[in-house]
PDB file of N, CA and C in Angstrom:
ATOM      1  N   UNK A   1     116.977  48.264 200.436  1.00  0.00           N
ATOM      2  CA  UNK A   1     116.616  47.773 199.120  1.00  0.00           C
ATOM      3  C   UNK A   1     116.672  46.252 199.066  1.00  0.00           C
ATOM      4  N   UNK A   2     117.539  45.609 199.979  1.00  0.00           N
ATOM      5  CA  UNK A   2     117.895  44.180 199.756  1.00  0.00           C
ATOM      6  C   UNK A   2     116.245  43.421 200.151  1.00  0.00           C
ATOM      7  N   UNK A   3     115.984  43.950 201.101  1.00  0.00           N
ATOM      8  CA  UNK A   3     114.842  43.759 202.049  1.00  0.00           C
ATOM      9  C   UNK A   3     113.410  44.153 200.805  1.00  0.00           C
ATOM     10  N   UNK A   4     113.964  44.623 200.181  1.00  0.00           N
ATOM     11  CA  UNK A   4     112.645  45.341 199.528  1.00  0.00           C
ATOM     12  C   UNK A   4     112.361  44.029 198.302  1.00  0.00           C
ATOM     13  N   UNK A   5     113.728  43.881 197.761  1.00  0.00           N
ATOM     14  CA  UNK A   5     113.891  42.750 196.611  1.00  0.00           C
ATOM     15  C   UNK A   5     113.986  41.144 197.181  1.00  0.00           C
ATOM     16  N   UNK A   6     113.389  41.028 198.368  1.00  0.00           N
ATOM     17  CA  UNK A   6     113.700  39.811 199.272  1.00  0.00           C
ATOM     18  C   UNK A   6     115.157  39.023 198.906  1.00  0.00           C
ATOM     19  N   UNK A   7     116.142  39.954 199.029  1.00  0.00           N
ATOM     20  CA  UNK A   7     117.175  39.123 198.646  1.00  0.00           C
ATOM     21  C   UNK A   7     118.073  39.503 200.125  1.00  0.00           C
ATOM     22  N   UNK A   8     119.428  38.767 200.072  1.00  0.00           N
ATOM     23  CA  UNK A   8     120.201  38.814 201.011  1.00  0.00           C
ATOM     24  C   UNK A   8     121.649  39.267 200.313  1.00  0.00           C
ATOM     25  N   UNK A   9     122.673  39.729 201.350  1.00  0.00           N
ATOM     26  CA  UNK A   9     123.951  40.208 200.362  1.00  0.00           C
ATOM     27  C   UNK A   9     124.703  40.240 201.778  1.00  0.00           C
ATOM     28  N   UNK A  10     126.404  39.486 201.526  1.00  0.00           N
ATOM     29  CA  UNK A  10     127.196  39.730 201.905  1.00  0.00           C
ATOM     30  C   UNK A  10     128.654  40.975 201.535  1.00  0.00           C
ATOM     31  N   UNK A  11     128.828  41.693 202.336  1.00  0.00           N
ATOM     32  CA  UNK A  11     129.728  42.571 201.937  1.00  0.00           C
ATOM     33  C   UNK A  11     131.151  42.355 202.829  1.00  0.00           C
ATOM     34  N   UNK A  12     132.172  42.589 201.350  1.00  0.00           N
ATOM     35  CA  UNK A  12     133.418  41.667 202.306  1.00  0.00           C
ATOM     36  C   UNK A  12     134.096  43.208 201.597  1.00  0.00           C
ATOM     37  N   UNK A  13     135.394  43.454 202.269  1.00  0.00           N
ATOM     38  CA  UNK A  13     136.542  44.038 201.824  1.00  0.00           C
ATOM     39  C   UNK A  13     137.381  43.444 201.270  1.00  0.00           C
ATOM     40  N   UNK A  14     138.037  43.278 200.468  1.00  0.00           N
ATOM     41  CA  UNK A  14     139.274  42.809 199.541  1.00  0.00           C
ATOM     42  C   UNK A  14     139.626  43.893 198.492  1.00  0.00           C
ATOM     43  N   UNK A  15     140.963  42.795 198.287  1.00  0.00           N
ATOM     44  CA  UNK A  15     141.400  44.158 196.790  1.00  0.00           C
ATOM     45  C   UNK A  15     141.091  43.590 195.740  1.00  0.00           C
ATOM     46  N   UNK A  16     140.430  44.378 195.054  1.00  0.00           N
ATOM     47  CA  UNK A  16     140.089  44.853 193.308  1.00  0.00           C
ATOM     48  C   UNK A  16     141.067  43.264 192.527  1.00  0.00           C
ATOM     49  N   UNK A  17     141.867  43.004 192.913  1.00  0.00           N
ATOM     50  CA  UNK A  17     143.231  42.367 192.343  1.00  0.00           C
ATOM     51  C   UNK A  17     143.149  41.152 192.985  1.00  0.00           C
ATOM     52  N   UNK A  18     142.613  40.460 193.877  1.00  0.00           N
ATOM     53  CA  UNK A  18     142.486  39.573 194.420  1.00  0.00           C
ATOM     54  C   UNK A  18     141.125  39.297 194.940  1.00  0.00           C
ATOM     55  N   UNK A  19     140.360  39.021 194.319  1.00  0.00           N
ATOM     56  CA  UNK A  19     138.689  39.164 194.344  1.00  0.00           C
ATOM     57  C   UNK A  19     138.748  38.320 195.349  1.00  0.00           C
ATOM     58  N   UNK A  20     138.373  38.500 196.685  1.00  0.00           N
ATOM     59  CA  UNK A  20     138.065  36.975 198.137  1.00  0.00           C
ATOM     60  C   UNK A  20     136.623  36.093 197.938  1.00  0.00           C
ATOM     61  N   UNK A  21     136.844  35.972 196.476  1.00  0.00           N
ATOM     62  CA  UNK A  21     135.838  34.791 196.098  1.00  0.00           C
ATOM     63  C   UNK A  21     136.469  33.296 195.447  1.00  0.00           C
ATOM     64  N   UNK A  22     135.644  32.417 195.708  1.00  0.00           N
ATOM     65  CA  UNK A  22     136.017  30.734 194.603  1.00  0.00           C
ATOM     66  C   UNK A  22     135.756  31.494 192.856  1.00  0.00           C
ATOM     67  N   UNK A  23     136.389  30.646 192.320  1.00  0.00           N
ATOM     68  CA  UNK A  23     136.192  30.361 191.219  1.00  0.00           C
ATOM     69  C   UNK A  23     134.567  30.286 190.617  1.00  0.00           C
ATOM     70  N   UNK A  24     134.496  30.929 189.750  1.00  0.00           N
ATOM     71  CA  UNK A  24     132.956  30.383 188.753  1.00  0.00           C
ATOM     72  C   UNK A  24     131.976  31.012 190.282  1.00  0.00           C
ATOM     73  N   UNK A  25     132.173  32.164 190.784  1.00  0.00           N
ATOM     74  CA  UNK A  25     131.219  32.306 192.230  1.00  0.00           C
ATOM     75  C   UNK A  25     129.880  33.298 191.726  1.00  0.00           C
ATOM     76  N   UNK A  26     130.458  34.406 190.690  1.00  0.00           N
ATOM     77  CA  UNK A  26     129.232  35.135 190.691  1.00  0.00           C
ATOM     78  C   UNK A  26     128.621  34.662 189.140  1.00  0.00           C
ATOM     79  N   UNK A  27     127.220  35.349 189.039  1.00  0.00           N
ATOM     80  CA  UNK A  27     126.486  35.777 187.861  1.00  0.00           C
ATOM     81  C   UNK A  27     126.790  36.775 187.011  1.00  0.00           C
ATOM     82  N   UNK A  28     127.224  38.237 188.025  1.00  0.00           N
ATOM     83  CA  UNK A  28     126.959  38.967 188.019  1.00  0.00           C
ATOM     84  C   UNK A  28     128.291  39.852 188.249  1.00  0.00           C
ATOM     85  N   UNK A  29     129.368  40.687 188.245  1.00  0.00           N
ATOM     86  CA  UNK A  29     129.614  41.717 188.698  1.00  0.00           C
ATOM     87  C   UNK A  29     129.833  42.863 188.137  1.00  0.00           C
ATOM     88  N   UNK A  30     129.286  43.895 188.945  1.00  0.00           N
ATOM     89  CA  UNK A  30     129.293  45.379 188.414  1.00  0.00           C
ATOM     90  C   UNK A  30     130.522  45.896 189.137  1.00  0.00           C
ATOM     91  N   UNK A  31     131.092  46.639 188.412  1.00  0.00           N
ATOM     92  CA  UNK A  31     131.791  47.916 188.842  1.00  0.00           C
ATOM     93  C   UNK A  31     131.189  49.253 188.224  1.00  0.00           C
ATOM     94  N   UNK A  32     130.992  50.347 188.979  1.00  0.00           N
ATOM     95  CA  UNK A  32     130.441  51.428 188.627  1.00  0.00           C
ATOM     96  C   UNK A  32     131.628  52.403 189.604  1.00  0.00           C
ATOM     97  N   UNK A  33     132.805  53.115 188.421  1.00  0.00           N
ATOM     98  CA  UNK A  33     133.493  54.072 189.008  1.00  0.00           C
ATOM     99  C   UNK A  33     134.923  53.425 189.739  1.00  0.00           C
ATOM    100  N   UNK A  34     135.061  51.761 190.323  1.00  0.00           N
ATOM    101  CA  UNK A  34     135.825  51.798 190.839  1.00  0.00           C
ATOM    102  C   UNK A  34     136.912  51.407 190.172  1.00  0.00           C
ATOM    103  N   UNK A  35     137.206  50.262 188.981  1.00  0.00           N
ATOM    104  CA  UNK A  35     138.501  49.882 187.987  1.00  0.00           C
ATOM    105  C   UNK A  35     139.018  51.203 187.198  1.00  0.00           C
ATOM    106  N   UNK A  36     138.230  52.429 187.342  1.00  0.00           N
ATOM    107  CA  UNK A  36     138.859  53.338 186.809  1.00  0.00           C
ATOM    108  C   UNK A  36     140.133  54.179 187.591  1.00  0.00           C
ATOM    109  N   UNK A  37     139.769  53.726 188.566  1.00  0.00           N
ATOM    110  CA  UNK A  37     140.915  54.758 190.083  1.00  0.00           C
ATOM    111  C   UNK A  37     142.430  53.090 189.589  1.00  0.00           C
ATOM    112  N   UNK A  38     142.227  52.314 189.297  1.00  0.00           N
ATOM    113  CA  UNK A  38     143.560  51.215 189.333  1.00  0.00           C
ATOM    114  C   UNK A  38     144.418  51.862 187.956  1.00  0.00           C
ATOM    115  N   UNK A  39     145.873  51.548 188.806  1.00  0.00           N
ATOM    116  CA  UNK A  39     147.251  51.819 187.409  1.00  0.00           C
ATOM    117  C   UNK A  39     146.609  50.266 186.451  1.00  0.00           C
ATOM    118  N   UNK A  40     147.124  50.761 185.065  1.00  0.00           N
ATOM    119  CA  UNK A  40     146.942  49.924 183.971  1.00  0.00           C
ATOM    120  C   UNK A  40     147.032  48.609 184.207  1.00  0.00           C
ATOM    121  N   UNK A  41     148.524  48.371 184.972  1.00  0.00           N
ATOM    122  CA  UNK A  41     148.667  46.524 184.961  1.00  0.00           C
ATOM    123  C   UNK A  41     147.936  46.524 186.423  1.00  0.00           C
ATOM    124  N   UNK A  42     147.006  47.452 187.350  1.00  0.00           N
ATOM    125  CA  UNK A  42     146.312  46.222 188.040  1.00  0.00           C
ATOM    126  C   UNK A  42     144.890  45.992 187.380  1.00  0.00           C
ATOM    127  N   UNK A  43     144.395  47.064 186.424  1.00  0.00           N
ATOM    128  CA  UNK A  43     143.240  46.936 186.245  1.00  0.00           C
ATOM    129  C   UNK A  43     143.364  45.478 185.091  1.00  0.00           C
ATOM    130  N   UNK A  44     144.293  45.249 184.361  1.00  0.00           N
ATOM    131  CA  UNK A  44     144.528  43.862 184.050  1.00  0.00           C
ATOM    132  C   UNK A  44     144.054  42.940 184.437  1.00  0.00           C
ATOM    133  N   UNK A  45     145.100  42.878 186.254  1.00  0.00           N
ATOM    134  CA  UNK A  45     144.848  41.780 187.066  1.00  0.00           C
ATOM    135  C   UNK A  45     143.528  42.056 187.713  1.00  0.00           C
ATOM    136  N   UNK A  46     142.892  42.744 187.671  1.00  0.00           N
ATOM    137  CA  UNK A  46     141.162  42.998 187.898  1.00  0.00           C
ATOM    138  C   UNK A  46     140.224  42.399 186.775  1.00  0.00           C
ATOM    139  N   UNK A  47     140.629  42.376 185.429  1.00  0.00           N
ATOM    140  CA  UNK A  47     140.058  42.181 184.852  1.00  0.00           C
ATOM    141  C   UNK A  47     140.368  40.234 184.599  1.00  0.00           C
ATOM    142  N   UNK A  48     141.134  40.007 184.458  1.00  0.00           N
ATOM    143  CA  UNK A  48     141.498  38.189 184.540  1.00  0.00           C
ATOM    144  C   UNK A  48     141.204  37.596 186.534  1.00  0.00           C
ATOM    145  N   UNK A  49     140.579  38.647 187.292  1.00  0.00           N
ATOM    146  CA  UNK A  49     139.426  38.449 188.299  1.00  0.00           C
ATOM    147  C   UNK A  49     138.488  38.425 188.541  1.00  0.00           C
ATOM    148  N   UNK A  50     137.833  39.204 187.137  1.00  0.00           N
ATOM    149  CA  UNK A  50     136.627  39.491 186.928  1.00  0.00           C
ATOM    150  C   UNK A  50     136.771  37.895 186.323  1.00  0.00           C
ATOM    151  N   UNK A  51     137.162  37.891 185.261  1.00  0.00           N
ATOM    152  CA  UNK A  51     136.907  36.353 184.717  1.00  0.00           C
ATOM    153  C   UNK A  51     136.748  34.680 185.170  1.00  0.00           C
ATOM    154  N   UNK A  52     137.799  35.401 186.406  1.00  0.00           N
ATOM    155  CA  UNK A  52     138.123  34.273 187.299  1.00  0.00           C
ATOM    156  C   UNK A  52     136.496  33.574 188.267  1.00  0.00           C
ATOM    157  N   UNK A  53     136.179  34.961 188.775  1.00  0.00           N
ATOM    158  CA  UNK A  53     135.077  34.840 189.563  1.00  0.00           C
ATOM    159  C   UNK A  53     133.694  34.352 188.977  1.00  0.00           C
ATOM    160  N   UNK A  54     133.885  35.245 187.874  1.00  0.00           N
ATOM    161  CA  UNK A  54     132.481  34.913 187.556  1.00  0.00           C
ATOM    162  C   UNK A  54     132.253  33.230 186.516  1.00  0.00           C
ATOM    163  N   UNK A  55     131.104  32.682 186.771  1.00  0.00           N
ATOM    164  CA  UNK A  55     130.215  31.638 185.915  1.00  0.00           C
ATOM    165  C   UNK A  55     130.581  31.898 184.613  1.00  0.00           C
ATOM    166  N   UNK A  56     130.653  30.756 184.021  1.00  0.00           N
ATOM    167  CA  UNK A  56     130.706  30.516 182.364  1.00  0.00           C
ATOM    168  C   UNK A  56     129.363  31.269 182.091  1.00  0.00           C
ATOM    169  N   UNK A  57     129.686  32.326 180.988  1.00  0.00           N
ATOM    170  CA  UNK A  57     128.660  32.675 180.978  1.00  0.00           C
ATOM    171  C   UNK A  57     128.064  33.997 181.431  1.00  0.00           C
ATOM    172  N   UNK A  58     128.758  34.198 182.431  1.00  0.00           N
ATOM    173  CA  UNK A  58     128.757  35.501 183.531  1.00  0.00           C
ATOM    174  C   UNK A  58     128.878  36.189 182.815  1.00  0.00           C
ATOM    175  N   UNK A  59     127.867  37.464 183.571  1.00  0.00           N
ATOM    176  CA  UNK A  59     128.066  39.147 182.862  1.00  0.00           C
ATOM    177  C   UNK A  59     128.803  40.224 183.845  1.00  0.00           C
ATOM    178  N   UNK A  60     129.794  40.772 183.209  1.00  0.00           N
ATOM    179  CA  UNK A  60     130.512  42.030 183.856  1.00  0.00           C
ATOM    180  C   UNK A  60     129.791  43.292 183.530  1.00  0.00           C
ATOM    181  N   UNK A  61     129.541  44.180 183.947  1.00  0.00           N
ATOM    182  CA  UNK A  61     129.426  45.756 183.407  1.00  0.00           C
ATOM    183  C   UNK A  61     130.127  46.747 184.390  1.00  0.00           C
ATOM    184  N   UNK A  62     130.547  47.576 183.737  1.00  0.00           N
ATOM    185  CA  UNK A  62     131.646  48.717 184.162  1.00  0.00           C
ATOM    186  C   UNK A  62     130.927  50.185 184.032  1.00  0.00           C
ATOM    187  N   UNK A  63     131.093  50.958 184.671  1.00  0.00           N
ATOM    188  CA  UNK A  63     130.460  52.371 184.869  1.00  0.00           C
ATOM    189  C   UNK A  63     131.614  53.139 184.829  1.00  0.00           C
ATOM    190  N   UNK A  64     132.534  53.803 183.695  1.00  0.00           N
ATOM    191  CA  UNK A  64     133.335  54.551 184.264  1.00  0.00           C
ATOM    192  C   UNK A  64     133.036  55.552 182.974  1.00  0.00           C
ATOM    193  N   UNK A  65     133.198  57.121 183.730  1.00  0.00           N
ATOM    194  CA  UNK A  65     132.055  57.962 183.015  1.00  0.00           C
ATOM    195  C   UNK A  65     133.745  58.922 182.042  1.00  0.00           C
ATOM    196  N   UNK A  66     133.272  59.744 180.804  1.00  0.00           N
ATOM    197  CA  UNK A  66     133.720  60.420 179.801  1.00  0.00           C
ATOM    198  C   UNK A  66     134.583  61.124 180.773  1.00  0.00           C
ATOM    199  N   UNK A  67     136.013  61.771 180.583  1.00  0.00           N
ATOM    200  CA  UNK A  67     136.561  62.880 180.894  1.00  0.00           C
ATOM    201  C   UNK A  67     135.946  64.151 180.866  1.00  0.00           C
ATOM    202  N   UNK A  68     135.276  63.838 179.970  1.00  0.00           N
ATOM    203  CA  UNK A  68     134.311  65.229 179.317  1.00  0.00           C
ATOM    204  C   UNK A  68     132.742  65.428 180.213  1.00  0.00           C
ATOM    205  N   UNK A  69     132.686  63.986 180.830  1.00  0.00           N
ATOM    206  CA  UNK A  69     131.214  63.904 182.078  1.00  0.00           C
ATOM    207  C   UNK A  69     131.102  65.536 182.954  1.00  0.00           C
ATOM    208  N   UNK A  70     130.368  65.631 183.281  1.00  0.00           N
ATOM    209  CA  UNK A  70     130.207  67.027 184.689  1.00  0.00           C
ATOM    210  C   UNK A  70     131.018  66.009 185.997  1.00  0.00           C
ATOM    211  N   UNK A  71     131.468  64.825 185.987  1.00  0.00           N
ATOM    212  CA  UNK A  71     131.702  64.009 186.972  1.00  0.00           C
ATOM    213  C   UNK A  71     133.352  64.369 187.493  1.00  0.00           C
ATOM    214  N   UNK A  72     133.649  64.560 186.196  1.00  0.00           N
ATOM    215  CA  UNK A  72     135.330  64.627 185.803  1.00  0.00           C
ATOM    216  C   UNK A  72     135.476  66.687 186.012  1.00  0.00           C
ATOM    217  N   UNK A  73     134.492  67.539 185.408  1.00  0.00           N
ATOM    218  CA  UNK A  73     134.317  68.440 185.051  1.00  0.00           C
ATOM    219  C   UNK A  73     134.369  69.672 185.965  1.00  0.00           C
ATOM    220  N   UNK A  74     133.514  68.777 187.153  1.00  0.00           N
ATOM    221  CA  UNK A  74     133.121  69.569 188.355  1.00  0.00           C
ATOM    222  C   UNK A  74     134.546  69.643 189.629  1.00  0.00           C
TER     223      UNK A  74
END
């Protein structure tokens, strides 16, 4: 897909809690499914990482689906 959208992407491992980015680095970050698996005070410190990382300005969006989803269900 990267190839398809002529774009390029680095993929790093780190923890949720210590984002291995600078300051003000993204536009952009999504989580879809993963701040929902963190205990309360790290998803905190995930979330004042989310802030950290991203641009004045920056957009977050989160994907974490209903208890009541077929996701949770199944």
């Amino acid at each position: 897909m990267l190839d398809h959208w002529g774009v390029d992407a680095e993929l790093k491992n780190g923890s949720m809690t210590k984002i291995p980015y600078k300051d003000h680095h993204f536009n952009v970050i999504a989580d879809i499914f993963s701040s929902y698996c963190l205990p309360q005070a790290d998803f905190i410190i995930f979330l004042d990482e989310v802030a950290r990382t991203t641009i004045s300005g920056g957009l977050f969006f989160s994907y974490t689906p209903s208890t009541n989803s077929s996701t949770f269900t199944n």
